[in-house]
C-alpha atoms as a PDB file:
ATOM      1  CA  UNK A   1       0.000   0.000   0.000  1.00  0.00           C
ATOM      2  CA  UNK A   2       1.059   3.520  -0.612  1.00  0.00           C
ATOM      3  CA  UNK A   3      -0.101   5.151   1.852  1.00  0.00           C
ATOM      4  CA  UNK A   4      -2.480   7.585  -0.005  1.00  0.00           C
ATOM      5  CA  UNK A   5      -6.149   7.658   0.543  1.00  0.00           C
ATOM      6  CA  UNK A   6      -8.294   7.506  -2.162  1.00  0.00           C
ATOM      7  CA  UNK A   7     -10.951  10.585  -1.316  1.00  0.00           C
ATOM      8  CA  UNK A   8     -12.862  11.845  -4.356  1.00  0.00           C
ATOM      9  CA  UNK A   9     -13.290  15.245  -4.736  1.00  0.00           C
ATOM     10  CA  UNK A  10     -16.464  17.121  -4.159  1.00  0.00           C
ATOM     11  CA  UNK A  11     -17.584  19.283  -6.811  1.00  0.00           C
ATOM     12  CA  UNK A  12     -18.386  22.708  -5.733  1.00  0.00           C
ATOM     13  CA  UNK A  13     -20.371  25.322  -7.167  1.00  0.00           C
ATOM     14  CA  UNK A  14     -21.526  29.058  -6.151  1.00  0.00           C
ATOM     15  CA  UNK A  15     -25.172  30.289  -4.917  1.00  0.00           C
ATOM     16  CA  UNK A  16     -26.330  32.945  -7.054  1.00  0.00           C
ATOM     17  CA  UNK A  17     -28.010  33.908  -4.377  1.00  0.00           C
ATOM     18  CA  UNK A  18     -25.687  34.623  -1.511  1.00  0.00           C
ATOM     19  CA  UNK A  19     -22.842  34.113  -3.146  1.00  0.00           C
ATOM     20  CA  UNK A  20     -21.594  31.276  -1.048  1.00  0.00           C
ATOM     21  CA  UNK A  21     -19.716  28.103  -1.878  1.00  0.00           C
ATOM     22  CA  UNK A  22     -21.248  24.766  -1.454  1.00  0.00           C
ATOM     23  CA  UNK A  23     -20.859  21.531  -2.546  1.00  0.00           C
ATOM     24  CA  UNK A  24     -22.980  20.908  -5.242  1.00  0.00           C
ATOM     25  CA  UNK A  25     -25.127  18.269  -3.831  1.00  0.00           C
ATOM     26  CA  UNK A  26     -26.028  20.773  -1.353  1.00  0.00           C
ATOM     27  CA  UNK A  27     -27.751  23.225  -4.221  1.00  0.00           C
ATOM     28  CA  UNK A  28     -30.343  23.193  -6.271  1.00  0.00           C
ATOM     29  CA  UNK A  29     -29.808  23.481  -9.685  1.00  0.00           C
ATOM     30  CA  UNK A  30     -32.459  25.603 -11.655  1.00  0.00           C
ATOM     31  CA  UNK A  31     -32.838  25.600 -15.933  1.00  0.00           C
ATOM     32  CA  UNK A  32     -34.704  28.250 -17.640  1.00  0.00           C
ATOM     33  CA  UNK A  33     -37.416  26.607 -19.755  1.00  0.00           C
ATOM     34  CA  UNK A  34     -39.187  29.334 -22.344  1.00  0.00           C
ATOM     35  CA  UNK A  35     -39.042  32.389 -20.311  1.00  0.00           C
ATOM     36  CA  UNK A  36     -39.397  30.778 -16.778  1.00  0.00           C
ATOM     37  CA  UNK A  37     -37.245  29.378 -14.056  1.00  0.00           C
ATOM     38  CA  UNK A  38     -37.907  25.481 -13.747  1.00  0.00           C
ATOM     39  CA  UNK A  39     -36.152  23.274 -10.928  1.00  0.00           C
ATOM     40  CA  UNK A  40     -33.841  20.300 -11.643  1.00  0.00           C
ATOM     41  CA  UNK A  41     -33.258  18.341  -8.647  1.00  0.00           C
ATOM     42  CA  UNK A  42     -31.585  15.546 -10.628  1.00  0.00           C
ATOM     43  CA  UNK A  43     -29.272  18.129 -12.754  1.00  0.00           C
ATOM     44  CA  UNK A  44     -30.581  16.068 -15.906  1.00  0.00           C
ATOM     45  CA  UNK A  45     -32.407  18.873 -17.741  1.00  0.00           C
ATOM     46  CA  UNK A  46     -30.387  20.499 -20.720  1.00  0.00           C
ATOM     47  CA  UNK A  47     -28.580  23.980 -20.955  1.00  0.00           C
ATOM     48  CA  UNK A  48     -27.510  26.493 -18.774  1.00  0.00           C
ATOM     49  CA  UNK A  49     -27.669  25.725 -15.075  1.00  0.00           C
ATOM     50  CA  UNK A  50     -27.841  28.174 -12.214  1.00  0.00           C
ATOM     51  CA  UNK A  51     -27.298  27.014  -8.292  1.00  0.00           C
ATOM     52  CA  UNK A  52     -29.151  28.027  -5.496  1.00  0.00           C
ATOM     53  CA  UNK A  53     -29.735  26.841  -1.828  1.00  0.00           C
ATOM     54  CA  UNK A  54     -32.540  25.342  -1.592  1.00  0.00           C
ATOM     55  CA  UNK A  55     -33.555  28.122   0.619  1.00  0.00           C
ATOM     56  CA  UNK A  56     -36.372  31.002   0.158  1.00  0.00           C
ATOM     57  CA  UNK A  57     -33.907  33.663   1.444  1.00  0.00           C
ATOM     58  CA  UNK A  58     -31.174  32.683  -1.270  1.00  0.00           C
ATOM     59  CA  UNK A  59     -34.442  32.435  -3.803  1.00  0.00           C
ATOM     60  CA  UNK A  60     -35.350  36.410  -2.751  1.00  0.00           C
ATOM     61  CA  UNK A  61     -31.766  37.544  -2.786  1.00  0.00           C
ATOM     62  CA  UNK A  62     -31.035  35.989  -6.427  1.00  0.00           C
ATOM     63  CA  UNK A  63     -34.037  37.417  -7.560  1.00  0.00           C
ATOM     64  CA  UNK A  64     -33.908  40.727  -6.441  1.00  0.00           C
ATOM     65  CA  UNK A  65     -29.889  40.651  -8.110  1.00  0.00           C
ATOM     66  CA  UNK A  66     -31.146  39.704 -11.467  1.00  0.00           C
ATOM     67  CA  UNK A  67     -29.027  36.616 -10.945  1.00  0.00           C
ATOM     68  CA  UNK A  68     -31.233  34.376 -13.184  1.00  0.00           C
ATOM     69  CA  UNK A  69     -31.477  36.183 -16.122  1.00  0.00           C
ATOM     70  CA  UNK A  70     -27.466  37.272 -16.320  1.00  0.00           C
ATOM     71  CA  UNK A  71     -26.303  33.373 -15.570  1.00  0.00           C
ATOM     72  CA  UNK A  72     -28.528  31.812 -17.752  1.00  0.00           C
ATOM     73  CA  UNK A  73     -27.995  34.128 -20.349  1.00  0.00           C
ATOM     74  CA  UNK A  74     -31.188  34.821 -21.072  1.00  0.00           C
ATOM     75  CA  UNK A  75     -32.635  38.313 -22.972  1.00  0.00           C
ATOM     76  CA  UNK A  76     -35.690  38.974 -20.576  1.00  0.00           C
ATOM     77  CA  UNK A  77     -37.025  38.752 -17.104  1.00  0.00           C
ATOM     78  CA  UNK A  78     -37.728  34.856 -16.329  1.00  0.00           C
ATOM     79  CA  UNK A  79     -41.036  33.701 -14.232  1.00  0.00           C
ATOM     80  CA  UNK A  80     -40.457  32.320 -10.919  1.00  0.00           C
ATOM     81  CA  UNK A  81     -43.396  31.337  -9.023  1.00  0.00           C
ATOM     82  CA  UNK A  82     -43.228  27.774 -10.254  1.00  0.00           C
ATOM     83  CA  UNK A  83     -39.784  27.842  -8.590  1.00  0.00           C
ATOM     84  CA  UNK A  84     -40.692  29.622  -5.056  1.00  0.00           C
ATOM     85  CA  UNK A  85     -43.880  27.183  -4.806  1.00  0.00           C
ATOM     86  CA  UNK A  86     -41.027  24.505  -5.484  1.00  0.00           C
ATOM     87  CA  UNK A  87     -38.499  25.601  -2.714  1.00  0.00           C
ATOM     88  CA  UNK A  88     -41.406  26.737  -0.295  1.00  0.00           C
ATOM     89  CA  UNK A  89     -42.569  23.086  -0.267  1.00  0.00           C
ATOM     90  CA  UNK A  90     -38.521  21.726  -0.046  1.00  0.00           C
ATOM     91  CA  UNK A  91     -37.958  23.978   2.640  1.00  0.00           C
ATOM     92  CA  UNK A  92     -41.440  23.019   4.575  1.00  0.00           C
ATOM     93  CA  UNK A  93     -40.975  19.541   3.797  1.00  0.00           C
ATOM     94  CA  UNK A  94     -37.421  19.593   5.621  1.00  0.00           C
ATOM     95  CA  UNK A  95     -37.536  19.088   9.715  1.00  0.00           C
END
């Protein structure tokens, strides 16, 4: 044996929110989908991803930046009440 240990390492990945570093596991990543901000909890969905804590505060504080439109490159203002009901009921749901 060598004597190394064979830890992985985490991927990592910023809240557009607060601007904090997480691992990415810990985020939630969100997709625009025609002009409106859609969850992807399994990071499947294609194109541009944007991270947030799964957190209402980080949710408020991204939107209120502009934070979705300018990382997701897209040219107008993108709906996100799908995505607030979304992370109300995550952050409810947790104890």
């Amino acid at each position: 044996m060598s004597g190394r240990t064979q830890a992985r390492a985490c991927p990592e990945r910023t809240c557009v929110g607060c601007r904090e570093r997480a691992a990415k596991s810990d985020l939630l990543r969100i997709v625009a989908i025609s002009d409106e901000c859609v969850a992807d909890p399994r990071g499947t969905l294609p194109g541009r991803g944007a991270y947030v804590h799964p957190a209402v505060v980080c949710l408020d504080q991204a939107v209120r930046r502009r934070a979705f439109p300018r990382t997701l490159r897209s040219a107008g203002a993108l709906d996100t009440t799908a995505l607030r009901k979304a992370v109300a009921g995550e952050a409810g749901a947790t104890p």
